[in-house]
N, C-alpha and C. Protein backbone atom coordinates (compact mmCIF):
# COMPACT_ATOMS: atom_id res chain seq x y z
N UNK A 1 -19.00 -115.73 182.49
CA UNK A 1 -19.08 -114.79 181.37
C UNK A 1 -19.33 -115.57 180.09
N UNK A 2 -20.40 -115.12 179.37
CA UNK A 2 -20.55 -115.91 177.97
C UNK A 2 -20.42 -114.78 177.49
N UNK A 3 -19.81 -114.93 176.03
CA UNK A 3 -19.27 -114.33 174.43
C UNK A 3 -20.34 -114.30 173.85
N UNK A 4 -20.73 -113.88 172.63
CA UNK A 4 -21.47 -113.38 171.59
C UNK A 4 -21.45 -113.42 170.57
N UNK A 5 -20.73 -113.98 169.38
CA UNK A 5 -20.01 -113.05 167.98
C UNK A 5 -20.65 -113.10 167.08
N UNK A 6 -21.04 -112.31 166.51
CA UNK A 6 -22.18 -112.09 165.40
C UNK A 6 -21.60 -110.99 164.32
N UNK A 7 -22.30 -110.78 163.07
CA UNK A 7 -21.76 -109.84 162.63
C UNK A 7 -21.47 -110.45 161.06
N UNK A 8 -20.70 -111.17 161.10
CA UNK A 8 -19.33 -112.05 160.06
C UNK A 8 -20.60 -112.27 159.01
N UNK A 9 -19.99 -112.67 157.68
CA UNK A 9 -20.99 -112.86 156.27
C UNK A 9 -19.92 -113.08 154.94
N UNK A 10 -20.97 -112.70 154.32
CA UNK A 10 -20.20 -113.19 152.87
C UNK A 10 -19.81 -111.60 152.42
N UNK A 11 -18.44 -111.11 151.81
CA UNK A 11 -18.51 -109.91 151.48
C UNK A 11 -17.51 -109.63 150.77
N UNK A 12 -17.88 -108.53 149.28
CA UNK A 12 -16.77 -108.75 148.42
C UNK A 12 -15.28 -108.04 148.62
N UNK A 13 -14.49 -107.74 148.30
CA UNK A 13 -13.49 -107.48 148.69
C UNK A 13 -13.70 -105.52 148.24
N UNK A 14 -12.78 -105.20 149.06
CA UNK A 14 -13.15 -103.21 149.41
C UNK A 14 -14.66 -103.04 150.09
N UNK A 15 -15.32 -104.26 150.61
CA UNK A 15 -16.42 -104.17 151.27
C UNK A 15 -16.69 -103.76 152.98
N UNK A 16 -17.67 -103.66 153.93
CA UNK A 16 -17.06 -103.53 155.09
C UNK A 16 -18.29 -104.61 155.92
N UNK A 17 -18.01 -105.02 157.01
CA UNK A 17 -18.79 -105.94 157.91
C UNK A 17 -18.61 -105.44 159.79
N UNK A 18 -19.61 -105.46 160.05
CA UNK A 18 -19.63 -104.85 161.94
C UNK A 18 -19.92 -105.84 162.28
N UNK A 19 -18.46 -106.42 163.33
CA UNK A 19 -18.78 -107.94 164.38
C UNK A 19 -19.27 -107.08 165.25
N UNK A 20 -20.04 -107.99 166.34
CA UNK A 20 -20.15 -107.72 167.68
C UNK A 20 -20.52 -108.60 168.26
N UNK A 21 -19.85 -108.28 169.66
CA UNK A 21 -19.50 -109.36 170.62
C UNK A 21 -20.04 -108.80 171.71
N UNK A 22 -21.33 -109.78 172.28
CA UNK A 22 -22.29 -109.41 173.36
C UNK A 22 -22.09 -110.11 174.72
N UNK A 23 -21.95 -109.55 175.48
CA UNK A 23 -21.43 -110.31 176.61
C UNK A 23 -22.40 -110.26 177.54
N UNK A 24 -22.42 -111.51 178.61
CA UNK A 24 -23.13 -111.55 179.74
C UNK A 24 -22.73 -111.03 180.96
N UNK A 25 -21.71 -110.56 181.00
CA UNK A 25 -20.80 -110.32 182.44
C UNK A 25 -21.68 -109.48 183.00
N UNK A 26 -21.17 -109.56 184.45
CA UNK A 26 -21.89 -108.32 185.32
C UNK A 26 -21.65 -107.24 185.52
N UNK A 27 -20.22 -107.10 185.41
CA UNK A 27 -19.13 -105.91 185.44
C UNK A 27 -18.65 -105.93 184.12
N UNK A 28 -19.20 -105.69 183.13
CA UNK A 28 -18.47 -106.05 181.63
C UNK A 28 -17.58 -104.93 181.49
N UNK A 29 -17.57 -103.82 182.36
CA UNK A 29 -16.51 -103.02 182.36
C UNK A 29 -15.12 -103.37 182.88
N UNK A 30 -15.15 -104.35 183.43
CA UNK A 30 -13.85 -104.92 184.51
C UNK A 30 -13.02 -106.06 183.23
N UNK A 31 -13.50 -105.97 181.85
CA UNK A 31 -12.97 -106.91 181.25
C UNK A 31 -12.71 -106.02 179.79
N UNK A 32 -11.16 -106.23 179.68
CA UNK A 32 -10.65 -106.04 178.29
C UNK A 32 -10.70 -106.50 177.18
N UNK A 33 -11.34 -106.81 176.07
CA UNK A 33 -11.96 -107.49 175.08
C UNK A 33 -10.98 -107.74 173.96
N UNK A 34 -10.66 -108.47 173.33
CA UNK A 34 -10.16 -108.56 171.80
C UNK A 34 -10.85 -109.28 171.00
N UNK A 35 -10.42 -109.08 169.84
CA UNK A 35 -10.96 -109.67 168.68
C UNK A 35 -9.85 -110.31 168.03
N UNK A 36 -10.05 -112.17 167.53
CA UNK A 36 -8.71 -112.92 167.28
C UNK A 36 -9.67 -113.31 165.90
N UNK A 37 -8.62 -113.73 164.60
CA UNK A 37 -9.35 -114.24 164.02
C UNK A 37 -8.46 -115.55 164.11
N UNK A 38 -8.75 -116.78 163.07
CA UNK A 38 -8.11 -117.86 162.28
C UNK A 38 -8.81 -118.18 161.05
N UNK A 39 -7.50 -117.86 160.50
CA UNK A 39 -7.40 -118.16 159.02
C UNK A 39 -7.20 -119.54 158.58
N UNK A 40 -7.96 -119.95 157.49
CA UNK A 40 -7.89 -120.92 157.00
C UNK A 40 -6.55 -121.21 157.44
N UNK A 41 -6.11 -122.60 157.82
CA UNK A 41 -4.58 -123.48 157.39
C UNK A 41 -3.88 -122.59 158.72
N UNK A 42 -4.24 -121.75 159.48
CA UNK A 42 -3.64 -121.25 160.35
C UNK A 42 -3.92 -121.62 161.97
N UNK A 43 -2.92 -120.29 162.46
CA UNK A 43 -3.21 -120.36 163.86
C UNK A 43 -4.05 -118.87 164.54
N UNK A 44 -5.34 -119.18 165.43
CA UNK A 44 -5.41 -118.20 165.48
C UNK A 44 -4.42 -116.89 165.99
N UNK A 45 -4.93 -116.01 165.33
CA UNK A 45 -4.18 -114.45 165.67
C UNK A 45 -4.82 -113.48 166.32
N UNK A 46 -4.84 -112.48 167.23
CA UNK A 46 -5.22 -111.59 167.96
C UNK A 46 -5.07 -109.83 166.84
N UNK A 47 -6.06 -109.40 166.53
CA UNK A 47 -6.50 -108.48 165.72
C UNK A 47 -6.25 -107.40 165.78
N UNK A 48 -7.11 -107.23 167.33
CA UNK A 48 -7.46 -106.00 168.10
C UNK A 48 -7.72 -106.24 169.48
N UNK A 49 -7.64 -105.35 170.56
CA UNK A 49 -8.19 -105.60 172.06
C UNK A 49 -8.41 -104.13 171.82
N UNK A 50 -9.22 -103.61 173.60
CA UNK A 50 -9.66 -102.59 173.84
C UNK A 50 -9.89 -103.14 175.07
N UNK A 51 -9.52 -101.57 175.56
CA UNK A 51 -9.38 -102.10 177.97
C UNK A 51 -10.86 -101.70 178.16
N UNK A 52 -11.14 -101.84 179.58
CA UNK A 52 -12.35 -102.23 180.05
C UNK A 52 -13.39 -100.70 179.75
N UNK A 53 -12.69 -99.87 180.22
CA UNK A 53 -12.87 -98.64 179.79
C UNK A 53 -13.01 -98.11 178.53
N UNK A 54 -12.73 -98.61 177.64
CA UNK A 54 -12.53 -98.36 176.41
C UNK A 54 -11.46 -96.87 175.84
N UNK A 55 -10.64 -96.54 177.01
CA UNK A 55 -9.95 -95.58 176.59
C UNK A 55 -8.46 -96.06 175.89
N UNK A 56 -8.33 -96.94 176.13
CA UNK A 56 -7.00 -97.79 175.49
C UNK A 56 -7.54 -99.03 174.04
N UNK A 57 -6.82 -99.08 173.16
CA UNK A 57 -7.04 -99.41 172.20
C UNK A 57 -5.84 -100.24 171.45
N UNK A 58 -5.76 -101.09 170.68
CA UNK A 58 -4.69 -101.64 170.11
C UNK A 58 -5.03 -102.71 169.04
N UNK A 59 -4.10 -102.24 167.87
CA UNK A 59 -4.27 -102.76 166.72
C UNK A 59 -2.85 -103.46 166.00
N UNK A 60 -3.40 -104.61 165.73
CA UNK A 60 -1.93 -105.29 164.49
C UNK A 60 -1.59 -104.39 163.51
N UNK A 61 -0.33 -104.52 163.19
CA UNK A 61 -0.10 -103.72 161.99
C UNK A 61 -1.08 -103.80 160.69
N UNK A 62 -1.18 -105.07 160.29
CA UNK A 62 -2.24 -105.38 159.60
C UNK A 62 -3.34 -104.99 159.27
N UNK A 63 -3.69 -105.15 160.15
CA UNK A 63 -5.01 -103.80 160.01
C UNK A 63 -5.11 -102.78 160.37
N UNK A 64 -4.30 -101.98 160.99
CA UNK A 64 -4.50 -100.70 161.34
C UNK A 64 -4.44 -99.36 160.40
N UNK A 65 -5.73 -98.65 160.96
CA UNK A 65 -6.37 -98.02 159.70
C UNK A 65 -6.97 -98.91 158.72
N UNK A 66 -7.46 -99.75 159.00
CA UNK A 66 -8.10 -100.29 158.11
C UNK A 66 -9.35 -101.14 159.06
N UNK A 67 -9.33 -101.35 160.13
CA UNK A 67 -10.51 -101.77 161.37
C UNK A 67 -10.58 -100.98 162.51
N UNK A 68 -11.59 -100.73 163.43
CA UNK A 68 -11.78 -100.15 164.25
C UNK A 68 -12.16 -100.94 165.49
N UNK A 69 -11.91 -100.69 166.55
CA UNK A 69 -12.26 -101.50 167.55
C UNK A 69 -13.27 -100.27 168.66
N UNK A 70 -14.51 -100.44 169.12
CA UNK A 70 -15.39 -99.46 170.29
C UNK A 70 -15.99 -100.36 171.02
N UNK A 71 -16.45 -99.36 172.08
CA UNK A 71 -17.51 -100.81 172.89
C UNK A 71 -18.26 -99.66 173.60
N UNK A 72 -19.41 -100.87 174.06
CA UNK A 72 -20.57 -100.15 174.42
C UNK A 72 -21.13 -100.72 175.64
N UNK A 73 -20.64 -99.96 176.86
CA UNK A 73 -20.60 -100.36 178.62
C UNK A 73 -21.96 -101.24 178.64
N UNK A 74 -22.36 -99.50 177.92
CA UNK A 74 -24.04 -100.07 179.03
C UNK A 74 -24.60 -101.23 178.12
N UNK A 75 -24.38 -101.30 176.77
CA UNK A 75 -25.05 -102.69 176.05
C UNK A 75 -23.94 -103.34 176.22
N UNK A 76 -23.03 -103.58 177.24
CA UNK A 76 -22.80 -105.17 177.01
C UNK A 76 -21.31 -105.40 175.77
N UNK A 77 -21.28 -105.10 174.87
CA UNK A 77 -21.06 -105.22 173.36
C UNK A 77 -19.86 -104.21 173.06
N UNK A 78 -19.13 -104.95 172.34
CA UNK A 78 -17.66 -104.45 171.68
C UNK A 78 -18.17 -104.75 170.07
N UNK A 79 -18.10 -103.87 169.37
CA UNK A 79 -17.60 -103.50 167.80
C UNK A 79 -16.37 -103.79 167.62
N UNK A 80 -16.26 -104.27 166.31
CA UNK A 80 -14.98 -104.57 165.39
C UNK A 80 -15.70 -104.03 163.22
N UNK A 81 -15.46 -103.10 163.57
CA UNK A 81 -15.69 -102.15 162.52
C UNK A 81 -14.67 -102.42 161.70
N UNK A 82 -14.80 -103.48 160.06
CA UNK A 82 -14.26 -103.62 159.21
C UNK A 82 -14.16 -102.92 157.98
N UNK A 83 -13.33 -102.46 157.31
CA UNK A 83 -13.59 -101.57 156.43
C UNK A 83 -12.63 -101.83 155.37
N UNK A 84 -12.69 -101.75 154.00
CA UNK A 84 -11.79 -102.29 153.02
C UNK A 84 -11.20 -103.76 153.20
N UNK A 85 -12.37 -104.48 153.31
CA UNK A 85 -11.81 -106.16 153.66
C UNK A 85 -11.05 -106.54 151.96
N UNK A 86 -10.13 -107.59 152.49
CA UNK A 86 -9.52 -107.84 151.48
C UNK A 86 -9.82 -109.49 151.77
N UNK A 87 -9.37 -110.24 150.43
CA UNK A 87 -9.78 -111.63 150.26
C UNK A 87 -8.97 -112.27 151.91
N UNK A 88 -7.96 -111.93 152.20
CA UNK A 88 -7.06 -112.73 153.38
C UNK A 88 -7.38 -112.08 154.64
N UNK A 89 -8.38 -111.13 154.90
CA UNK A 89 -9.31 -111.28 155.95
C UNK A 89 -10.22 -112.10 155.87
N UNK A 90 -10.46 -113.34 154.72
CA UNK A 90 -11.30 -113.98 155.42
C UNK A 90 -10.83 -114.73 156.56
N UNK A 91 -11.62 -115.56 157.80
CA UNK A 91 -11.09 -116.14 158.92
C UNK A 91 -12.52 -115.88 159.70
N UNK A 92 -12.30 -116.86 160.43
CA UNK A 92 -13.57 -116.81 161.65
C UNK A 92 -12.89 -116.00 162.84
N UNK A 93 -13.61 -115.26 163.38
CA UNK A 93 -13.40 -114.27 163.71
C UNK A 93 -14.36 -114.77 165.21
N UNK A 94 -12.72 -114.11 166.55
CA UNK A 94 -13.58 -114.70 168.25
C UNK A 94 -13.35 -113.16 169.41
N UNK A 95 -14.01 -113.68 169.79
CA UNK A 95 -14.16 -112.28 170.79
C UNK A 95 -13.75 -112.97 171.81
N UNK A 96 -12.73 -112.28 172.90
CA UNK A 96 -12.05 -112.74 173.47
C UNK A 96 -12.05 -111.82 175.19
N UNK A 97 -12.41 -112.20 176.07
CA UNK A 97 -12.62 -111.38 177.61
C UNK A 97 -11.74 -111.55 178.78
N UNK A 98 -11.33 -110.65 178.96
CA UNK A 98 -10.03 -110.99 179.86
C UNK A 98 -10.29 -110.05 181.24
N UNK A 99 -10.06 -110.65 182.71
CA UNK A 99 -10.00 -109.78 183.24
C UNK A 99 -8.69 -110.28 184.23
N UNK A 100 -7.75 -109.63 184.73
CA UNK A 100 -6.77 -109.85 185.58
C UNK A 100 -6.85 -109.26 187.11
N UNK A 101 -6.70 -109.91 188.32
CA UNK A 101 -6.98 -109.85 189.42
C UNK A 101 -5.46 -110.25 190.21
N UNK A 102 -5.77 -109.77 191.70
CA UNK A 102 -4.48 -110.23 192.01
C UNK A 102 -4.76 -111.54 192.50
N UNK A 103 -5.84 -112.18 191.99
CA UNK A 103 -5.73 -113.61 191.93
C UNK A 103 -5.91 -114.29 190.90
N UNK A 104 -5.75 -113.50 190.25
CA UNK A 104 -5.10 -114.46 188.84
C UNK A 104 -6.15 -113.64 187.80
N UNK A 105 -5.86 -114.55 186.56
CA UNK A 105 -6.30 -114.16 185.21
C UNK A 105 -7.64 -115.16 185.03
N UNK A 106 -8.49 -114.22 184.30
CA UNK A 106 -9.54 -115.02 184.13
C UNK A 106 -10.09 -114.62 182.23
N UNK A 107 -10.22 -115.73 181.48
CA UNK A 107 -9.91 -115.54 180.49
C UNK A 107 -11.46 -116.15 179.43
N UNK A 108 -12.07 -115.83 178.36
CA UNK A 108 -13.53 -116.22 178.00
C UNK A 108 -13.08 -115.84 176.60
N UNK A 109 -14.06 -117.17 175.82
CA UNK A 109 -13.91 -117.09 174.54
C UNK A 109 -15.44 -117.20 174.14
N UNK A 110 -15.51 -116.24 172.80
CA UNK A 110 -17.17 -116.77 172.07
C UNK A 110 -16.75 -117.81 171.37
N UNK A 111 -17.69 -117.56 169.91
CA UNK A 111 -18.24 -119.06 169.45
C UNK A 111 -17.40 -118.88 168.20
N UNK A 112 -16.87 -117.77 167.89
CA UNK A 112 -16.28 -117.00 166.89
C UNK A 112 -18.07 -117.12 165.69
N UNK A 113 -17.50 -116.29 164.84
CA UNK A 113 -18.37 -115.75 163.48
C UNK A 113 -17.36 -115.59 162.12
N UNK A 114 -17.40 -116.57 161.30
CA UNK A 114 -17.23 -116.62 159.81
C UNK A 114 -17.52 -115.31 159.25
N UNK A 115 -16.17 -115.06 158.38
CA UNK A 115 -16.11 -113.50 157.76
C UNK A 115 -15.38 -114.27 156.19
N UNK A 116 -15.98 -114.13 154.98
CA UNK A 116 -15.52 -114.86 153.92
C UNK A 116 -15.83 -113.75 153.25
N UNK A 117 -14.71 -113.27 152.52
CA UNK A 117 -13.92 -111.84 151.42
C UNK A 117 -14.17 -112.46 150.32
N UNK A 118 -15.08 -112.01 149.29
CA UNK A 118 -14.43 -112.71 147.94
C UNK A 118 -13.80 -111.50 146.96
N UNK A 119 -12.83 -112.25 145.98
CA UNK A 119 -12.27 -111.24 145.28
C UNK A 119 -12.54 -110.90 143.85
């Protein structure tokens, strides 16, 4: 499975930016996606996920109501719909693929994509 992350830019603050994360999988439905960022001086953090299906959804306090997470079977591709970015969303920003089996966990990272808020 290869990652994707695209999207990320320069953008002023109350502004909005659409990641997306394009995947190669074959079954890209069999894999639950998140979106992690890292912040400058930090560790990365986990944002958002969404199950393979896309009927389950989950958001940090942090942003919720304030980002959106969708995906799109047949292209491949999960959205991370930003909206009212503030300067401390900036962070490079990774798309993250998970699928669990009863033989274990199998786990894929992109390349992440730079998201810089100015205020």
């Amino acid at each position: 499975v290869q990652l994707q992350a695209s999207g990320g830019g320069l953008v002023q603050a109350g502004g909005s930016l659409r990641l997306s994360c394009a995947a190669s999988a074959f079954r890209f439905d069999y894999y639950a996606i998140g979106w992690f960022h890292r912040a400058p001086g930090k560790q990365r953090e986990r944002v958002s996920c969404i199950s393979g299906s896309g009927d389950s959804t989950y958001y940090e306090d942090s942003v919720r109501g304030q980002f959106t997470i969708s995906r799109d079977n047949t292209e491949k591709t999960v959205y991370l719909e930003m909206n009212g970015l503030k300067p401390e969303d900036t962070a490079v920003y990774y798309c993250n693929a998970v699928r669990t089996t009863a033989r274990g966990r199998n786990e894929y990272w992109g390349q992440g994509t730079l998201v810089t808020v100015s205020s």
